[in-house]
Each structure stands twice: as structure tokens, then as C-alpha cells.
N, C-alpha and C. Protein backbone atom coordinates (compact mmCIF):
# COMPACT_ATOMS: atom_id res chain seq x y z
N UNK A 1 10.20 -23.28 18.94
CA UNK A 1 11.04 -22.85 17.84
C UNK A 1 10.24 -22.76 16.54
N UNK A 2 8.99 -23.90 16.29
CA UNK A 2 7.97 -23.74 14.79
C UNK A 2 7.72 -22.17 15.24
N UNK A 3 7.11 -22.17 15.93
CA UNK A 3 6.02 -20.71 16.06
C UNK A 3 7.07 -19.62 15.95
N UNK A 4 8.19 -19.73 16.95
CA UNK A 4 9.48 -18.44 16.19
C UNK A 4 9.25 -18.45 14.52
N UNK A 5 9.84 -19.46 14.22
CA UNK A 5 10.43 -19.66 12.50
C UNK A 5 9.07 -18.93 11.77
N UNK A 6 7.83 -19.36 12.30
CA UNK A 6 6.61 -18.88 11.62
C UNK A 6 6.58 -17.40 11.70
N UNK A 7 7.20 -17.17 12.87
CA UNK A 7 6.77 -15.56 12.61
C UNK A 7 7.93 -14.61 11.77
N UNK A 8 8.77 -15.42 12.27
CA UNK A 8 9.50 -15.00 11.04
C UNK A 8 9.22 -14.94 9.85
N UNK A 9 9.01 -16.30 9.47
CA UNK A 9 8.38 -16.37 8.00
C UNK A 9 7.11 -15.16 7.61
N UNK A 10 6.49 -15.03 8.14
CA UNK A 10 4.80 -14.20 7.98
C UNK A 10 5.76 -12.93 7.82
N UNK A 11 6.78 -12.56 9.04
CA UNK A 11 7.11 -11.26 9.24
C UNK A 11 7.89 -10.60 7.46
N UNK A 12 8.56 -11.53 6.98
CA UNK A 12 9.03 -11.38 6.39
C UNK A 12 8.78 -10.99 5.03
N UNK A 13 7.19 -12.27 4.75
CA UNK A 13 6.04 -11.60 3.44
C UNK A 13 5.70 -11.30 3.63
N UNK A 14 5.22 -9.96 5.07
CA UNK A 14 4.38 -9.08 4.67
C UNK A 14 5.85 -7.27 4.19
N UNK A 15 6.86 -8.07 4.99
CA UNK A 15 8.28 -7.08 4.44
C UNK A 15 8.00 -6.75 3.17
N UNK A 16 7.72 -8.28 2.32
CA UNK A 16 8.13 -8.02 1.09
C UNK A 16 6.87 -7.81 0.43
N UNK A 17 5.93 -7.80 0.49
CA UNK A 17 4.67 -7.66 -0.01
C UNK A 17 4.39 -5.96 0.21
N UNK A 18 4.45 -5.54 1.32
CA UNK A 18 4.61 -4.17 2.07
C UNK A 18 5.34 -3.05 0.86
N UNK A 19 6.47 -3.33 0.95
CA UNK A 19 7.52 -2.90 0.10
C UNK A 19 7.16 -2.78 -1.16
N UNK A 20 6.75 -3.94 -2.07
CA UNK A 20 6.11 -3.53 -3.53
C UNK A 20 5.16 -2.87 -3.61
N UNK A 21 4.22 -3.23 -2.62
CA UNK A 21 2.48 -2.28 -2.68
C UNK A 21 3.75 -0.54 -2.65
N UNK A 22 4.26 -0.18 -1.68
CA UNK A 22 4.66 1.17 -1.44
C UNK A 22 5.62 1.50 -2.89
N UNK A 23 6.32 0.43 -3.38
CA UNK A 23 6.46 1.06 -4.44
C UNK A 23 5.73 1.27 -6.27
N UNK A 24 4.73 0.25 -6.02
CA UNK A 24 3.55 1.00 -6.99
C UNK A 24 3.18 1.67 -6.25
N UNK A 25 2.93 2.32 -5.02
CA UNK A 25 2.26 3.74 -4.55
C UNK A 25 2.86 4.83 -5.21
N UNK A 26 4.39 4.78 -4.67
CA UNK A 26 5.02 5.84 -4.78
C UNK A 26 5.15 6.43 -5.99
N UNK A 27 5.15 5.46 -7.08
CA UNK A 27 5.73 5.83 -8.62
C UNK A 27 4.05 6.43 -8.99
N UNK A 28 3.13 5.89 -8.49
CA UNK A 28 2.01 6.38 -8.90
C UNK A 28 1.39 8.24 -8.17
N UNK A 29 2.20 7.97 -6.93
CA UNK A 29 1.83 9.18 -6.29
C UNK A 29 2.78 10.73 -7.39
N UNK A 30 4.00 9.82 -8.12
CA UNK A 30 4.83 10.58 -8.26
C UNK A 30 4.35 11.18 -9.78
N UNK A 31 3.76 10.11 -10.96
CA UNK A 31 3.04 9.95 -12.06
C UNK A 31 1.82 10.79 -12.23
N UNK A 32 0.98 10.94 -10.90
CA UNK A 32 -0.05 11.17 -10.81
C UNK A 32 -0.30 12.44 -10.13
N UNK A 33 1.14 12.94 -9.59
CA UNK A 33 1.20 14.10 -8.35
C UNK A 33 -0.14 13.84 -7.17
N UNK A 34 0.09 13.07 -6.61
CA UNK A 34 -1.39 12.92 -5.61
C UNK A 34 -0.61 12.57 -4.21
N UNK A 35 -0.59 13.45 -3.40
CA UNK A 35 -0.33 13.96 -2.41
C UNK A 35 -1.07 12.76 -1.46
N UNK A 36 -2.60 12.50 -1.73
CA UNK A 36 -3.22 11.29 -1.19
C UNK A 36 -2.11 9.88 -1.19
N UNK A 37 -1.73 9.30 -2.36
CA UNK A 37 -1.10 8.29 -2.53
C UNK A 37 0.41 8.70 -2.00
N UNK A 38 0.71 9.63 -1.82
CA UNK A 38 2.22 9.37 -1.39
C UNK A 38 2.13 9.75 0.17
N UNK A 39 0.77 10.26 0.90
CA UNK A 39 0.76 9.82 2.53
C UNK A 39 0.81 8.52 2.96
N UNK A 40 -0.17 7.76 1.99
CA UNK A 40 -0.25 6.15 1.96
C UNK A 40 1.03 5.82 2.14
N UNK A 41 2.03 5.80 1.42
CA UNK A 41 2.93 5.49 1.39
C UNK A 41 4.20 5.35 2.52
N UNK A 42 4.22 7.00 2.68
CA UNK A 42 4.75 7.25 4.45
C UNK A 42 3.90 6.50 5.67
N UNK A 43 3.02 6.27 5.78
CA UNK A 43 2.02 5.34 6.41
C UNK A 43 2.80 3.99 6.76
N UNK A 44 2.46 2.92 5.29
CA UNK A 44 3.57 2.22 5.05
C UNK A 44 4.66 1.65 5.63
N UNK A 45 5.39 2.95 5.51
CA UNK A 45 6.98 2.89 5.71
C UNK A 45 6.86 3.01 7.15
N UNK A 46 5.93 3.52 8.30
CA UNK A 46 6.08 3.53 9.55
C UNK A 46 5.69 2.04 10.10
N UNK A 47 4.87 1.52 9.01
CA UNK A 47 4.50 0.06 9.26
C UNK A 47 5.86 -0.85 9.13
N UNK A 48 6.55 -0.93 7.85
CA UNK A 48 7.69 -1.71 7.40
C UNK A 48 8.53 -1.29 8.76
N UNK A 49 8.64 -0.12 9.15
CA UNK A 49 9.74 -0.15 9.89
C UNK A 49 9.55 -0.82 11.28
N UNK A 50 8.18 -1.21 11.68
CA UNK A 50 7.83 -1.73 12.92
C UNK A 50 8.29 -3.07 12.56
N UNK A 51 7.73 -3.74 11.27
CA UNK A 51 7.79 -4.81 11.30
C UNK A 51 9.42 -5.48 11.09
N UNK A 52 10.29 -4.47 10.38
CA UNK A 52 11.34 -4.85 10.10
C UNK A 52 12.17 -5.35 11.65
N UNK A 53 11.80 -4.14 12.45
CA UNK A 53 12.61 -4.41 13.94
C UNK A 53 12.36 -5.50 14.21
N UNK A 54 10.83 -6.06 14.28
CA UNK A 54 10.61 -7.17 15.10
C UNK A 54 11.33 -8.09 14.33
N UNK A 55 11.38 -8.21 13.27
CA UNK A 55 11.77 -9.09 12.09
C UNK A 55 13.40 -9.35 12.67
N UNK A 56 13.72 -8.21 12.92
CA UNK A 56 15.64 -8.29 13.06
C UNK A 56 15.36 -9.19 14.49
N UNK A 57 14.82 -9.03 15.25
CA UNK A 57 14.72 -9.05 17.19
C UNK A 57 14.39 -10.61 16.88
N UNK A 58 13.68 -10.91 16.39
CA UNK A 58 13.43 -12.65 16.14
C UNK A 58 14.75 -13.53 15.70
N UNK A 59 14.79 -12.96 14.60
CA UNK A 59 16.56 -13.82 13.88
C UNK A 59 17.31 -13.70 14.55
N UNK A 60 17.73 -12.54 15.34
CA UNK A 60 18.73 -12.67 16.39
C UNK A 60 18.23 -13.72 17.55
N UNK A 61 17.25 -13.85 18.01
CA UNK A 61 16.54 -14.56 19.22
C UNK A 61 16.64 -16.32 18.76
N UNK A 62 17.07 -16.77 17.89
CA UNK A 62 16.93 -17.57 17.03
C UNK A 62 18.07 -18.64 17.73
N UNK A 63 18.06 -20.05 17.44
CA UNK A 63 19.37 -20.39 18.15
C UNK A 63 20.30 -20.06 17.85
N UNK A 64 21.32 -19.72 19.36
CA UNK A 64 22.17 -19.07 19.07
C UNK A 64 23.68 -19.54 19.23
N UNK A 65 23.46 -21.11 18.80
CA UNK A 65 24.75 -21.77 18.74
C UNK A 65 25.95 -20.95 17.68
N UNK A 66 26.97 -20.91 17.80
CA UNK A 66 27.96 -20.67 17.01
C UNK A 66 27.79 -20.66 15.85
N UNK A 67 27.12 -22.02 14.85
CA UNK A 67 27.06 -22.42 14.19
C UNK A 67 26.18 -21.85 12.86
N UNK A 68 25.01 -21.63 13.82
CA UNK A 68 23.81 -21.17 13.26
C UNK A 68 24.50 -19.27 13.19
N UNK A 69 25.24 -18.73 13.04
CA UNK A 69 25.16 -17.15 13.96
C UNK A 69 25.10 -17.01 11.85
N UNK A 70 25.69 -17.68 11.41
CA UNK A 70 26.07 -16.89 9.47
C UNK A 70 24.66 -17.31 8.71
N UNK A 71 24.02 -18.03 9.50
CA UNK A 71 22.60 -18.66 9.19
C UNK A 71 21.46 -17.16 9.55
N UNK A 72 21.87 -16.58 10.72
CA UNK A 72 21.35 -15.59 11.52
C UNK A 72 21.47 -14.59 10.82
N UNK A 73 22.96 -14.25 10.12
CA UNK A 73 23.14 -13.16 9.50
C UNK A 73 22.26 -13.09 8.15
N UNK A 74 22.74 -14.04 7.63
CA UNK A 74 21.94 -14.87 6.23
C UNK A 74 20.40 -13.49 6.39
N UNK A 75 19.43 -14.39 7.44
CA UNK A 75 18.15 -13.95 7.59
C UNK A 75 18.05 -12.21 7.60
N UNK A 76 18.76 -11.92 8.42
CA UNK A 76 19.38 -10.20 8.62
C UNK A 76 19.40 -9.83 7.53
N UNK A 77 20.07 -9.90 6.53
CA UNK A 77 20.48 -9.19 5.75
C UNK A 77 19.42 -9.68 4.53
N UNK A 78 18.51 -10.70 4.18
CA UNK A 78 17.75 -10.33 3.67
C UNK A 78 16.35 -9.96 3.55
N UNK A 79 16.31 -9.53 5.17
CA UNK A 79 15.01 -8.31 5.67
C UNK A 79 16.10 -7.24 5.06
N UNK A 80 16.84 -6.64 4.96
CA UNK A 80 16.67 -5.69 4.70
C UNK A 80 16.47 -4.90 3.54
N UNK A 81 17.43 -6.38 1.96
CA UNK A 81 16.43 -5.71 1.16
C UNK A 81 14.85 -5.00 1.37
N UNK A 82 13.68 -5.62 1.45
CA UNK A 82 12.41 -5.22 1.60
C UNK A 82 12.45 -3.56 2.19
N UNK A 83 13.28 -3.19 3.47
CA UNK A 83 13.56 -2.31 4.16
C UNK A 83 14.20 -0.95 3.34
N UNK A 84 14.94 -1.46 2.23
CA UNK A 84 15.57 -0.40 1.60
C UNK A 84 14.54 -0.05 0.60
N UNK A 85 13.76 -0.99 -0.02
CA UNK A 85 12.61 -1.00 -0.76
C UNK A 85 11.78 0.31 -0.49
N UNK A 86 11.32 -0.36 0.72
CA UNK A 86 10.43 0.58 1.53
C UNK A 86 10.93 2.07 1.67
N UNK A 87 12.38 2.58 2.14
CA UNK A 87 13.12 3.53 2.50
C UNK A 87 12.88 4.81 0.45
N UNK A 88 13.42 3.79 0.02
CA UNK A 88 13.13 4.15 -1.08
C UNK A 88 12.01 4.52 -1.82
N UNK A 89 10.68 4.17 -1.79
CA UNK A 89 9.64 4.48 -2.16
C UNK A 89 9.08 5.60 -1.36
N UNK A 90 9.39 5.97 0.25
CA UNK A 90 9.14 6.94 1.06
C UNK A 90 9.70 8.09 0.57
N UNK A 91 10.87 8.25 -0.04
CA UNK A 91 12.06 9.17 -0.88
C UNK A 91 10.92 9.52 -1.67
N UNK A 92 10.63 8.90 -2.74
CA UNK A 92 9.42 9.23 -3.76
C UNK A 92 8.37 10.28 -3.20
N UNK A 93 7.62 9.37 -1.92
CA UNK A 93 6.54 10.20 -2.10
C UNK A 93 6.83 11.51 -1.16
N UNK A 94 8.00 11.39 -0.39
CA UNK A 94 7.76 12.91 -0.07
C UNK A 94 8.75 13.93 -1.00
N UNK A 95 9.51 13.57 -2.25
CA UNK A 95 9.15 14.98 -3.21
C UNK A 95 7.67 15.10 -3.65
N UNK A 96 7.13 14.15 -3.31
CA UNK A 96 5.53 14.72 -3.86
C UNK A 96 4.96 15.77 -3.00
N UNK A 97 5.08 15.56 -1.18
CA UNK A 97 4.36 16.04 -0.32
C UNK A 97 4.92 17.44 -0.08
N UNK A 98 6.51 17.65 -0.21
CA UNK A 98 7.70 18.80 -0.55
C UNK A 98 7.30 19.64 -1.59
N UNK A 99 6.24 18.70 -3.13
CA UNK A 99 5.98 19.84 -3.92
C UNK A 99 6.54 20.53 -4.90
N UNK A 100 8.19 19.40 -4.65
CA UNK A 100 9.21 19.66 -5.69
C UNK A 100 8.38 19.50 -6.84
N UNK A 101 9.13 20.54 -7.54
CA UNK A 101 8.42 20.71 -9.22
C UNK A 101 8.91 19.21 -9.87
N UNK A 102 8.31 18.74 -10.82
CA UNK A 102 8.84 17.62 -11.62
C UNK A 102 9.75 17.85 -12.70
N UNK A 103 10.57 16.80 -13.53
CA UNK A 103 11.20 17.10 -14.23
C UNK A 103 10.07 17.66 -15.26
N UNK A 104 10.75 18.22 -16.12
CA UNK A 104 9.87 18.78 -17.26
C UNK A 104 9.13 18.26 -18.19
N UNK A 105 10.35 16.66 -18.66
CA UNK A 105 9.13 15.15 -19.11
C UNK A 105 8.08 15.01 -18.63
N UNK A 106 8.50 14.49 -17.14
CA UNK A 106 7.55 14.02 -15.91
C UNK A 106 6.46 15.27 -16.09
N UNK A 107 6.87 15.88 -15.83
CA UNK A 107 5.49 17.31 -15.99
C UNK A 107 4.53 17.03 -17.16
N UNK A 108 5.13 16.85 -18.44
CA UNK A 108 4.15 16.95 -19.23
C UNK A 108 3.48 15.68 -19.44
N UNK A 109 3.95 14.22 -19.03
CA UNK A 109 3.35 12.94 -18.86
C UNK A 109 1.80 12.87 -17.47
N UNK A 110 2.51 13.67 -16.11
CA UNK A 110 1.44 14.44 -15.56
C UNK A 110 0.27 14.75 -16.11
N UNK A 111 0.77 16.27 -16.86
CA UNK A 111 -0.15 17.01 -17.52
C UNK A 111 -1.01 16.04 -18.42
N UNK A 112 -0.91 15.42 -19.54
CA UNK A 112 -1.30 14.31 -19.96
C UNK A 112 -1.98 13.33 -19.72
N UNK A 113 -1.68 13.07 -18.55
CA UNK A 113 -2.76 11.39 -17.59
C UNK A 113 -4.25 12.38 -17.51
N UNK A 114 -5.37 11.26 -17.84
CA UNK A 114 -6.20 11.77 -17.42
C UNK A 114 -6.93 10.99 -16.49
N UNK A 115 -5.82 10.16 -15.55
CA UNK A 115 -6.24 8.83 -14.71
C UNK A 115 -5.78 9.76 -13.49
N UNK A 116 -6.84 9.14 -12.51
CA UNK A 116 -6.23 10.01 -11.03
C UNK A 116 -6.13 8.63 -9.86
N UNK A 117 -6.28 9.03 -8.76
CA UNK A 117 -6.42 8.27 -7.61
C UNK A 117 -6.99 8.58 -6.62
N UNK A 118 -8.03 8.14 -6.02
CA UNK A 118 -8.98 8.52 -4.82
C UNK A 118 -8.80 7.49 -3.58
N UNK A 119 -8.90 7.91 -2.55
CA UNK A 119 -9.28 6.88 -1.40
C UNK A 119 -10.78 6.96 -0.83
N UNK A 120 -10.85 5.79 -0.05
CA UNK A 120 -12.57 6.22 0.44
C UNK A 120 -12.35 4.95 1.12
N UNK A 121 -13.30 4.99 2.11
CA UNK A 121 -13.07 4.25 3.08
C UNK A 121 -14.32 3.78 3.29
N UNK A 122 -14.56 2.25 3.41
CA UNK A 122 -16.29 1.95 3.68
C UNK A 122 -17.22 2.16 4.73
N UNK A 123 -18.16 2.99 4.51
CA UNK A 123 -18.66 3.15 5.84
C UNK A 123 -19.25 2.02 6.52
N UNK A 124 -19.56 2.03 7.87
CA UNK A 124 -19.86 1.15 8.06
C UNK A 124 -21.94 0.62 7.88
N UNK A 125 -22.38 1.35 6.86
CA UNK A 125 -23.75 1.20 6.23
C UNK A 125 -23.76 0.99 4.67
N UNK A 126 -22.32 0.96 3.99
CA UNK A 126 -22.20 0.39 2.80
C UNK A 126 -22.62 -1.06 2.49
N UNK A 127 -23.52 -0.24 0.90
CA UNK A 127 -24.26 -1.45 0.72
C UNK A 127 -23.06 -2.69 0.09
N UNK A 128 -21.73 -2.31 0.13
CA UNK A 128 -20.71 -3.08 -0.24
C UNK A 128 -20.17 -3.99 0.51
N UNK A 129 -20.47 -3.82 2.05
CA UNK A 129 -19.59 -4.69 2.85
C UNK A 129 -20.79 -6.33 2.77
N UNK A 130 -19.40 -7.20 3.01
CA UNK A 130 -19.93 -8.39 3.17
C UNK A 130 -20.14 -8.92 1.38
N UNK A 131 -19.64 -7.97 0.24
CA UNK A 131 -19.18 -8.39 -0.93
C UNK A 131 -18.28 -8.96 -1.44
N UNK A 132 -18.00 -9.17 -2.46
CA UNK A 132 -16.78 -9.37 -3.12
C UNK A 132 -16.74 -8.49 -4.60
N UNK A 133 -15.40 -8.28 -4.72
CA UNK A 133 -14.89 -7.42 -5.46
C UNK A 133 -16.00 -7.79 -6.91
N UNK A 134 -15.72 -8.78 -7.32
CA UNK A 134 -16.33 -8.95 -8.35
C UNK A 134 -17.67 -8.99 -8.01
N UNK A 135 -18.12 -9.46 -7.07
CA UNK A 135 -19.87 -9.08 -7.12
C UNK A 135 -20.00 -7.53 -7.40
N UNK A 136 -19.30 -6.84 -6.73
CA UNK A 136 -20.00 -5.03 -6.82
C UNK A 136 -19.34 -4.40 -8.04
N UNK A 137 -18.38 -4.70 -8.79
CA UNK A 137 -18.34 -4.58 -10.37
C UNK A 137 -17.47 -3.20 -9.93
N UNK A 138 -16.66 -2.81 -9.67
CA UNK A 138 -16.47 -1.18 -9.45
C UNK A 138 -16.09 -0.46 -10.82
N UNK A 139 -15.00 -1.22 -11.40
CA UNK A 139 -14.55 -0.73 -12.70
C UNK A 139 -15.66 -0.53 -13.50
N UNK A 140 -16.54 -1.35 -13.80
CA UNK A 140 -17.42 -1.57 -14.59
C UNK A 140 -18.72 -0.59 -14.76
N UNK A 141 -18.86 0.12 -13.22
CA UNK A 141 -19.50 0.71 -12.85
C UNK A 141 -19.25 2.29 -12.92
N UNK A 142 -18.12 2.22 -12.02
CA UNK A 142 -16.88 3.51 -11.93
C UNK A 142 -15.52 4.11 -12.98
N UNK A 143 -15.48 3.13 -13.64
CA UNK A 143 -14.09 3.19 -14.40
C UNK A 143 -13.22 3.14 -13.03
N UNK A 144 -13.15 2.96 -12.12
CA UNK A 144 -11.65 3.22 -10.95
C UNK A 144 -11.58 1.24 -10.60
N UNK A 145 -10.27 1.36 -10.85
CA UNK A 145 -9.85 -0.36 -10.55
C UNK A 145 -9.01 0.13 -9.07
N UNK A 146 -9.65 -0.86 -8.18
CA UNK A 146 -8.86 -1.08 -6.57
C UNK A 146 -7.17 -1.40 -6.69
N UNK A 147 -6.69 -0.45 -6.68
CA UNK A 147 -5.24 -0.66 -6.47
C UNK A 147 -4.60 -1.63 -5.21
N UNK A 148 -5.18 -1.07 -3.91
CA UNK A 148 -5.39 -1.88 -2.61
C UNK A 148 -5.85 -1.84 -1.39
N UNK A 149 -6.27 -2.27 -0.56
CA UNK A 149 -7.06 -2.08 0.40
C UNK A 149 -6.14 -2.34 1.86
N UNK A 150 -6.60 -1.13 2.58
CA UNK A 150 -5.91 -0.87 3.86
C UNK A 150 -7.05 -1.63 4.90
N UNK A 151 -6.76 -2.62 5.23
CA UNK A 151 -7.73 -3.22 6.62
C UNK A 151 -7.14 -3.27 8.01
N UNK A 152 -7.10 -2.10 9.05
CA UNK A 152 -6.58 -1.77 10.03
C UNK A 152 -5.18 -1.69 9.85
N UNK A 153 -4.34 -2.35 10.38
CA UNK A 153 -2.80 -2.48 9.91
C UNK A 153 -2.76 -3.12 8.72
N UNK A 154 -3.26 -4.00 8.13
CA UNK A 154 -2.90 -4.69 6.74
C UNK A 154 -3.22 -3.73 5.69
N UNK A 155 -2.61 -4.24 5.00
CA UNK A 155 -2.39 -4.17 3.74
C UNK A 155 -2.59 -5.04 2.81
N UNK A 156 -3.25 -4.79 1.63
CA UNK A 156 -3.60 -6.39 0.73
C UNK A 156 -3.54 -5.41 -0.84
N UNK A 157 -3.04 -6.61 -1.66
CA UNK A 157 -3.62 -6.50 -3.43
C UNK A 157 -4.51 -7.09 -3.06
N UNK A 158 -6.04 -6.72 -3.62
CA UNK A 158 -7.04 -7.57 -3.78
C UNK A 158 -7.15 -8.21 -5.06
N UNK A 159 -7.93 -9.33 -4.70
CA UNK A 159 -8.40 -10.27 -6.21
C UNK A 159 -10.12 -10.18 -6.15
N UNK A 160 -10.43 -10.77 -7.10
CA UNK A 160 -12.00 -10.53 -7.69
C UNK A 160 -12.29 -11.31 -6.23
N UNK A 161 -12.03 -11.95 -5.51
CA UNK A 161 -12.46 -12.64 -4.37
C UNK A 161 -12.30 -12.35 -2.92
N UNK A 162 -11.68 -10.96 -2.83
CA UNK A 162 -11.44 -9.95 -1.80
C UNK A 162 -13.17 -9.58 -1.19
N UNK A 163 -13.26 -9.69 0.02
CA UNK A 163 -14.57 -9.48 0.38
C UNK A 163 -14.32 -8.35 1.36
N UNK A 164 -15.91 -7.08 0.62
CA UNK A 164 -15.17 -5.89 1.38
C UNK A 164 -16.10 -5.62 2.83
N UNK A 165 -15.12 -4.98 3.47
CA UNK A 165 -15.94 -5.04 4.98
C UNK A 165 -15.62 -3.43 5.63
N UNK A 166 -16.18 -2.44 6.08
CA UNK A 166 -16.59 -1.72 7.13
C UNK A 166 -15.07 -1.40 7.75
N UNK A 167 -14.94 -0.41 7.48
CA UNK A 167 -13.29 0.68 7.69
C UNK A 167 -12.74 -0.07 6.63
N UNK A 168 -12.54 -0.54 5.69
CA UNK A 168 -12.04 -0.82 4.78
C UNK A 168 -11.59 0.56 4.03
N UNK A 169 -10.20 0.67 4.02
CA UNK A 169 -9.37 1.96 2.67
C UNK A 169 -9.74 1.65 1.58
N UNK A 170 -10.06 1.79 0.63
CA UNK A 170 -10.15 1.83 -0.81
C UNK A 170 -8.69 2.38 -1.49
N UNK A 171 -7.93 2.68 -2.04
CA UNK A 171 -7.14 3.28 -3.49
C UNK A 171 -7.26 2.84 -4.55
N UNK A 172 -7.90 3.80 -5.04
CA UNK A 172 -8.37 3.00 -6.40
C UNK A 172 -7.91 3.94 -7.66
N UNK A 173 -7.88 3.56 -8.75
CA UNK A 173 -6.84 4.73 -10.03
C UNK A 173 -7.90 3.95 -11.17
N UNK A 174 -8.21 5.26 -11.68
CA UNK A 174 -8.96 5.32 -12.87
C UNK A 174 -9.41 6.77 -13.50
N UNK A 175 -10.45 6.67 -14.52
CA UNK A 175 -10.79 7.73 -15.05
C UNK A 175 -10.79 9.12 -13.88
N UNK A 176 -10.71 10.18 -14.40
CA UNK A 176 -11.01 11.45 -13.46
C UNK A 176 -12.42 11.98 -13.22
N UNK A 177 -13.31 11.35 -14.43
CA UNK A 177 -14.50 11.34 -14.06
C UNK A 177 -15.45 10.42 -13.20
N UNK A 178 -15.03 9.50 -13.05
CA UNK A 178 -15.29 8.38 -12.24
C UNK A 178 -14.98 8.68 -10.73
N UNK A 179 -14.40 9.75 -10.35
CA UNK A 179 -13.55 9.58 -8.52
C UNK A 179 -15.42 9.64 -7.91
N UNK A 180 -16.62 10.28 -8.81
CA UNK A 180 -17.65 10.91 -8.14
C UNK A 180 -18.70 9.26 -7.77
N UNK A 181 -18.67 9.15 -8.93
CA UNK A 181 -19.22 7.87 -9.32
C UNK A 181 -19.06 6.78 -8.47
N UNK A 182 -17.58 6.47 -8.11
CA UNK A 182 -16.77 5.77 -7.11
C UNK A 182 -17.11 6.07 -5.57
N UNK A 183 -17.40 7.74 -5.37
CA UNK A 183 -17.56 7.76 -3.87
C UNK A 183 -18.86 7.28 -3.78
N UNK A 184 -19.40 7.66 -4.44
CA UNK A 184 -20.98 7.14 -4.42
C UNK A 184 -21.46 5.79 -4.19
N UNK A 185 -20.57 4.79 -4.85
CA UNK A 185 -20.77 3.47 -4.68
C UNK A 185 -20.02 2.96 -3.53
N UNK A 186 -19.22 3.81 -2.81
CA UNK A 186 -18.65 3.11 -1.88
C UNK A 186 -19.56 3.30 -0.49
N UNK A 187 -20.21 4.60 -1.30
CA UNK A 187 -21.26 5.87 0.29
C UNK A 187 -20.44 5.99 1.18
N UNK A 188 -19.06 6.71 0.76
CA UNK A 188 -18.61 7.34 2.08
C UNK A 188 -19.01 9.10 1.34
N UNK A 189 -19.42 9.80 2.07
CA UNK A 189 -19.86 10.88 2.38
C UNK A 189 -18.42 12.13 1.86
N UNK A 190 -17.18 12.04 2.28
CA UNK A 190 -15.91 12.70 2.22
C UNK A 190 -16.37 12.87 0.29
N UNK A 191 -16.29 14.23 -0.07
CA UNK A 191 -15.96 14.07 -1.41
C UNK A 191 -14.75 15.52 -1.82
N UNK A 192 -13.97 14.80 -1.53
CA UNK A 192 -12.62 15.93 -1.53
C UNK A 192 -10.87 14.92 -2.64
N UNK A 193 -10.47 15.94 -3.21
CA UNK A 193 -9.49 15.20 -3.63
C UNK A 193 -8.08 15.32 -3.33
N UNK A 194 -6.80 15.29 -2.78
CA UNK A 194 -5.39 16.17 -2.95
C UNK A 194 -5.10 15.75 -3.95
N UNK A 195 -4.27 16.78 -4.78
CA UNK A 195 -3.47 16.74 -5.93
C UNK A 195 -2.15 17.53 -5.67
């Protein structure tokens, strides 16, 4: 029953952790019109939704005395905030991928940013892996600050103490002159942008 409750528990912060990363994606994919950041996002949401099931399939599996069943529901119902979270930020980024025009504000706040968003992924001969964020300086270097890093299925905010490793995602948002600067230091080879 620990190891149930645990996975529950884990299942549940990465629900909710999941869910905020996708919605700074989305508002940024939407801010930024970047077609890149709002696939991330749908990505995501195919993740939340795996995890949400298992998430529901556990609490139900849970004891299932009488007693405990409003205890059961309890848990149910608050996976699904995270779930609507998620549902919601997917809404976002596909008027981005749809192409819907923006409102006319939104357009000219667009027009205006001169901050973008790139991905890049570490190769596996980057002189970066086996770093930490703050050892390789990126901002400092690049102007682009790591928004977050995709490591196989995970998902993470990194801190200055994030150590980067080989298939590692990059998203990173900064200057527009910097996306070049940035691929360079990461040495992945791809130098392409969607907008």
C-alpha cells in the first residue's frame, strides 16, 4: 500500500508540475507566435493525459472499503484540476499551430517582442554534457535563458544546478539575435526556426 500511495503521490507532482511548465509554454507560444513552443506543448498534453489515467486507475485501486470510497473521490477530483490545466494550455497552442490571426493588441505586443524561442537538443559530442547550468553560463554567453529541459519523458524547470546530458531538449527564450549564438554553444547542427 506505501509504494501504491507513492505513486500516487509522484503521479500527481509531476500532474501538477506538467501542467504549469505547459502553461508558461502556451502563453509564450501564443506571445511569441512560435509554432515550436506550442508543439511542445501538445507533446505535453499527450504526456499529462497518460499520466492522468494512471493517476485515476491507482485511486480507484486504492482500499476499497466503503469508508475510504469519498477519500477516493477526494483524490479523483483533484487530479483533475492539473488535467484541465493541461486541456487548457493545449487550446492555446493549437490557435497558434491553426494560425488563427491574433487579436489586434496581441498582434502588435507580437510585433513588438524582440525575444523569441528556440529548441536544440544536445548532441551527444557537446562540449556541455556532464555540466551544469551555471558552469556553461548560457545567458551570459547567448542572451537565451533555459525555459526547460525535455529529458526523454521528463520534463524539468532547471536551476543553476541542472546538469546537462546528451538528448537533452533545450527551450530557451531570449534575444533574437542570440538563437545563432545559442545553437552554437549547444553544437547541435539543426539551425532552423518556426514562427
Amino acid at each position: 500500500m506505501d509504494e501504491q500511495f507513492q505513486k500516487i503521490v509522484k503521479d500527481f507532482v509531476e500532474l501538477k508540475d506538467t501542467s504549469e511548465i505547459m502553461l508558461d509554454l502556451a502563453y509564450s507560444s501564443l506571445l511569441l507566435n512560435s509554432k515550436e513552443l506550442a508543439e511542445e506543448v501538445l507533446r505535453l498534453e499527450e504526456r499529462v493525459d497518460l499520466v492522468h489515467r494512471d493517476f485515476q486507475l491507482l485511486s480507484l485501486s486504492c482500499d476499497m472499503s466503503a469508508e475510504n470510497a469519498e477519500e477516493r473521490l477526494g483524490l479523483i477530483e483533484m487530479g483533475e484540476a492539473p488535467e484541465r490545466i493541461a486541456n487548457a494550455a493545449a487550446e492555446i497552442a493549437e490557435v497558434v499551430l491553426r494560425g488563427i490571426e491574433p487579436h489586434p493588441v496581441l498582434r502588435m505586443v507580437i510585433r513588438g517582442a524582440d525575444e523569441t524561442v528556440v529548441r536544440a537538443t544536445v548532441p551527444p559530442n557537446s562540449s556541455l554534457i556532464g555540466k551544469t547550468l551555471k558552469e556553461v553560463r548560457i545567458p551570459e554567453q547567448t542572451g537565451m535563458w533555459i525555459l526547460v529541459i525535455r529529458r526523454g519523458d521528463a520534463w524539468m524547470r532547471p536551476t543553476s544546478a541542472t546538469t546537462l546530458q546528451a538528448g537533452d531538449v533545450l527551450l530557451a527564450s531570449g534575444y533574437a539575435e542570440g538563437r545563432e549564438d545559442f545553437w552554437g554553444l549547444v553544437g547541435e547542427e539543426r539551425r532552423r526556426r518556426r514562427r
